[in-house]
Each structure stands twice: as C-alpha cells, then as structure tokens.
N, C-alpha and C. Protein backbone atom coordinates (compact mmCIF):
# COMPACT_ATOMS: atom_id res chain seq x y z
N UNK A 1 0.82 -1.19 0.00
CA UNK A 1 0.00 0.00 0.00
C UNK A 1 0.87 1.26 0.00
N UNK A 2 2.29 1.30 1.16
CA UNK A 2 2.66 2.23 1.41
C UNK A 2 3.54 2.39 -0.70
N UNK A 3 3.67 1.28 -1.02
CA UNK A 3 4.84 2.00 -2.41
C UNK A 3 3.85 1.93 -3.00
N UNK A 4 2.20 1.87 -3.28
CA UNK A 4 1.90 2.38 -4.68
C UNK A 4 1.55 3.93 -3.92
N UNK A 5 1.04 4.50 -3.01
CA UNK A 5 1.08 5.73 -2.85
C UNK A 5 2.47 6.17 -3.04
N UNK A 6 3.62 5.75 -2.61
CA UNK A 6 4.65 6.35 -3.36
C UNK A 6 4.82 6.34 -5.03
N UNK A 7 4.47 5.32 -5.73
CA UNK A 7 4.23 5.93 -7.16
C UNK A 7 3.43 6.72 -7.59
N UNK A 8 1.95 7.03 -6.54
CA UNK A 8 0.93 7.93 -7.39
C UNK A 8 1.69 9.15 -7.13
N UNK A 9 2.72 9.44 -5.81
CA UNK A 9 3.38 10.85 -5.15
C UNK A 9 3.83 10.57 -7.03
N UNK A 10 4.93 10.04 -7.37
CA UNK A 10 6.35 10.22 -7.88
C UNK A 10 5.28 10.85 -9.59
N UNK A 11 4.48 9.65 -9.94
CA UNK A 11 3.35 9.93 -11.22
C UNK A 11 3.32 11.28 -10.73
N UNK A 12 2.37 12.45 -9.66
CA UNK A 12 1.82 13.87 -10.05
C UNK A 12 3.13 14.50 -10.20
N UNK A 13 4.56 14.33 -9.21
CA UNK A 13 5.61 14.91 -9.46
C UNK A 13 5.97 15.43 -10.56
N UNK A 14 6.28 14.34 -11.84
CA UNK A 14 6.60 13.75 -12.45
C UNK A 14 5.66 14.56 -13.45
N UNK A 15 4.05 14.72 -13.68
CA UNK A 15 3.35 15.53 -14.45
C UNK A 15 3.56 17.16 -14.17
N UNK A 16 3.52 17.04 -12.74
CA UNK A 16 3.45 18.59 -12.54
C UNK A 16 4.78 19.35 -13.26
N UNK A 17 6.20 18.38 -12.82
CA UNK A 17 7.29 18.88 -13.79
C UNK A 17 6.98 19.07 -15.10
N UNK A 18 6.72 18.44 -16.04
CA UNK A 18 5.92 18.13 -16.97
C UNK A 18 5.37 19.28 -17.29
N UNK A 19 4.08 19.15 -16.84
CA UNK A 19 3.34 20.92 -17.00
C UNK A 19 4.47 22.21 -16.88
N UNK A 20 5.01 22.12 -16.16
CA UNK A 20 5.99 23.65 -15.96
C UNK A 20 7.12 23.76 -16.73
N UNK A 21 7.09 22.40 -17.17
CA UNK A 21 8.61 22.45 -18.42
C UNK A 21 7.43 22.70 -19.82
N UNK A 22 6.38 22.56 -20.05
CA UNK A 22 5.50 22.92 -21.05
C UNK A 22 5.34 24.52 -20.58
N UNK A 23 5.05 25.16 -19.82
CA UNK A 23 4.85 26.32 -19.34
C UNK A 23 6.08 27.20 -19.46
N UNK A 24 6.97 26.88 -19.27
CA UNK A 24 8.40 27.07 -19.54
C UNK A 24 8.50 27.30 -21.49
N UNK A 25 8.57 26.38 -21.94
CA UNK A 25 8.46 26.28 -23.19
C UNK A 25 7.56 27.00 -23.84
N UNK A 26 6.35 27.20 -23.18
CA UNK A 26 5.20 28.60 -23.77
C UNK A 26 5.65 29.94 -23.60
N UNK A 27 6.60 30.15 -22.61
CA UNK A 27 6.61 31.39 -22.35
C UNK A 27 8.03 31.42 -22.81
N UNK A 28 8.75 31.10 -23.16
CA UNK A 28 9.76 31.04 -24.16
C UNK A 28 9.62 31.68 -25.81
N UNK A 29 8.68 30.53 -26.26
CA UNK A 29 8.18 30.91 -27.39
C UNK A 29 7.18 32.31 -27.94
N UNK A 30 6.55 32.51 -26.52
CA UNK A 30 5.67 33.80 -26.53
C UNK A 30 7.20 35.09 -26.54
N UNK A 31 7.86 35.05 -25.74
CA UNK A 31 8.72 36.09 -25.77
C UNK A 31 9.41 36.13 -26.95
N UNK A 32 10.37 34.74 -27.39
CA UNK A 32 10.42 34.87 -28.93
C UNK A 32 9.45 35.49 -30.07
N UNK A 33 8.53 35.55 -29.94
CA UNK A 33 7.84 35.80 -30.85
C UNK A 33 7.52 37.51 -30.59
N UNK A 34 7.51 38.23 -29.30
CA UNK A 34 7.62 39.22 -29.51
C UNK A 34 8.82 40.01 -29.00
N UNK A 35 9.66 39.42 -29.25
CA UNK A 35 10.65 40.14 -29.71
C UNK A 35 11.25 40.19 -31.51
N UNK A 36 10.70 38.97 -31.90
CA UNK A 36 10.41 39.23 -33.51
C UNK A 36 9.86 40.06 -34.00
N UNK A 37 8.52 40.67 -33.34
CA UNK A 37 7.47 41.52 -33.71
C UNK A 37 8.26 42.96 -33.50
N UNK A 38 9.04 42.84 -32.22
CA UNK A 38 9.51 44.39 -31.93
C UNK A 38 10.80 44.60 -32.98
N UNK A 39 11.40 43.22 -33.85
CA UNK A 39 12.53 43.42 -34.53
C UNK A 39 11.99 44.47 -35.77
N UNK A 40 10.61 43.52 -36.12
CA UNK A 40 10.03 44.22 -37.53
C UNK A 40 9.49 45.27 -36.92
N UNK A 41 8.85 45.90 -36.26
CA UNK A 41 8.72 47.43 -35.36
C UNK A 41 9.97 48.13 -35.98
N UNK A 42 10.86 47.63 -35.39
CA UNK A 42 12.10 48.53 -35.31
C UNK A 42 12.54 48.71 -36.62
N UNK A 43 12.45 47.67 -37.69
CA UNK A 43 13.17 47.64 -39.09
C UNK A 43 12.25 48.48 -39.91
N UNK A 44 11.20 48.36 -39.46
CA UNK A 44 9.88 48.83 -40.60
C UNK A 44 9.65 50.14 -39.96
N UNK A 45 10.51 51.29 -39.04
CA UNK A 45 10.47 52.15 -38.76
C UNK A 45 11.47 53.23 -39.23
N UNK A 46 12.82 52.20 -39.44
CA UNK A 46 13.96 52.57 -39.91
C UNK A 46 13.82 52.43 -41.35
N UNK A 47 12.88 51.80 -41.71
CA UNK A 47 12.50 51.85 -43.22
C UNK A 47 12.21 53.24 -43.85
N UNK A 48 10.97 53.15 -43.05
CA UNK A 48 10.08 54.50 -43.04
C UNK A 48 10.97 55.84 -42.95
N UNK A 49 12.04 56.23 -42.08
CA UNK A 49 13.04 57.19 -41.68
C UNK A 49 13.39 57.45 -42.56
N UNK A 50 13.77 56.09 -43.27
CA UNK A 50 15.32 56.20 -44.21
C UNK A 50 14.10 56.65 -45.61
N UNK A 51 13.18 56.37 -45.61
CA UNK A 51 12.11 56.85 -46.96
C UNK A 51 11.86 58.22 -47.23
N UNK A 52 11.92 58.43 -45.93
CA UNK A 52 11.64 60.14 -45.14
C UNK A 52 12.27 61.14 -45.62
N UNK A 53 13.97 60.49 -45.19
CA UNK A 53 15.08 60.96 -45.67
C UNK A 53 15.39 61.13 -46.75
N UNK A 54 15.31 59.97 -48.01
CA UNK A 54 14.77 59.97 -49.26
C UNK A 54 14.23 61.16 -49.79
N UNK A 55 12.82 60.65 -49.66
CA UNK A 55 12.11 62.07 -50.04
C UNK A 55 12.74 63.30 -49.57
N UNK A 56 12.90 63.86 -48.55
CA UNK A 56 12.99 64.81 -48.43
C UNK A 56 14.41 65.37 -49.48
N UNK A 57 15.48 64.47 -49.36
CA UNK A 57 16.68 65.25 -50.29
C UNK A 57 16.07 65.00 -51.17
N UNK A 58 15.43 64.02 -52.05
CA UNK A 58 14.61 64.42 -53.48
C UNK A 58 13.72 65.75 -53.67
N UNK A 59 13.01 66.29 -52.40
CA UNK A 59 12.31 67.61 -52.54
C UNK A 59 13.03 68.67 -52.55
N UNK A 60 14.61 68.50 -52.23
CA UNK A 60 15.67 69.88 -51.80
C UNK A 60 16.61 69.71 -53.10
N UNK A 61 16.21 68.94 -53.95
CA UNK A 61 17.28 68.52 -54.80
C UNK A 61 16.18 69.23 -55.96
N UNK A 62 14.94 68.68 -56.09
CA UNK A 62 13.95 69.34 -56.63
C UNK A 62 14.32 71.33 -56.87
N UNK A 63 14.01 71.29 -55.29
CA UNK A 63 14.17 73.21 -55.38
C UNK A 63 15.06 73.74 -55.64
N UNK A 64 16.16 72.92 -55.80
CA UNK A 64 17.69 73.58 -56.26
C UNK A 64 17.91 73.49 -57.78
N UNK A 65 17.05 72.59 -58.36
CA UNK A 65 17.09 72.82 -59.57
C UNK A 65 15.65 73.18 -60.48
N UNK A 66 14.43 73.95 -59.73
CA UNK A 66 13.92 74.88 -59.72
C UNK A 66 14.66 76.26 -59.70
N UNK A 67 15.64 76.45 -58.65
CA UNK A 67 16.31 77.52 -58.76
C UNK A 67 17.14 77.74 -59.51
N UNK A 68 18.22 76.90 -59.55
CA UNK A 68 18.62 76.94 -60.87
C UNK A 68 18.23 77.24 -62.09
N UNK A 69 17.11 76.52 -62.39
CA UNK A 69 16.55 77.17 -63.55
C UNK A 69 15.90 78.48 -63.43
N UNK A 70 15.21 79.26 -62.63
CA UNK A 70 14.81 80.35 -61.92
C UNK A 70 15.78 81.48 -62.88
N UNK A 71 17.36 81.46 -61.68
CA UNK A 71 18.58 81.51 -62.19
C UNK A 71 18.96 82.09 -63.51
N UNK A 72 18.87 81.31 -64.36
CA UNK A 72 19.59 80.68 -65.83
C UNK A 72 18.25 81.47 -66.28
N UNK A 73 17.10 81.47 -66.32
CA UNK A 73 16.20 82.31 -67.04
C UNK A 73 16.32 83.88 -66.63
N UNK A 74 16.61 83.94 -65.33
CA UNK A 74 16.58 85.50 -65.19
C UNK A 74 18.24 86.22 -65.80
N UNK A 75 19.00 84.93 -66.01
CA UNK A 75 20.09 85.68 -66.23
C UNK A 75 19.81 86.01 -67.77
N UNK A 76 19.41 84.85 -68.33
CA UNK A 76 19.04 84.99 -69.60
C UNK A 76 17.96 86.43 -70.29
N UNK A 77 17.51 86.92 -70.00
CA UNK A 77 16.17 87.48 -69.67
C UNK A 77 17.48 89.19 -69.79
C-alpha cells in the first residue's frame, strides 16, 4: 500500500514537472515571438526614416534645380 502511494506521489511529481517544463516552453516561445514583432517594429520604422530621408533630399534637390533654372532664365532674360 505504502509503495503504490509512493508511485501515485512520484506519477503527479513527475506531471506537474511536466506541466511547468510545457509552461516554460510557452513562455519562451511567446517572448520569442515578440521580440520578432519588436525586430520588424524597429526595421519597418527605420525603413520608413530612411524613406523620409529619401524624399525629403529628393524635394531639396527638386528646389535647387527649380532655382537653378529660376537663375539661368533670369540671367538669360
């Protein structure tokens, strides 16, 4: 009597480890996964910056050769 109550002890032990090494493993994978999410956050922000940046010297590159031509007609003129 007394050793199968020691196997039913050692059996819940034995699950409950079980469960918390699964619990373990969930919350592993949950943090992996958002720290993936915060990677693409971060990349798809620096995307956006660097697009920003883009444009904007394309709009200053624009007005300089607006002026330029401005320029070249009034000298002409």
């Amino acid at each position: 009597m007394n050793h199968s109550g020691s196997v039913e002890e050692e059996a819940e032990e034995e699950e409950e480890e079980e469960e918390e090494a699964t619990e373990e493993e969930v919350a592993a994978v949950e943090e992996e996964a958002e720290e993936e999410d915060e990677e693409e956050e971060e990349e798809k922000a620096a995307t956006e910056e660097e697009e920003a940046e883009e444009s904007a010297t394309e709009e200053e590159e624009a007005a300089k050769e607006e002026e330029t031509t401005a320029e070249e007609l009034q000298n002409y003129n």
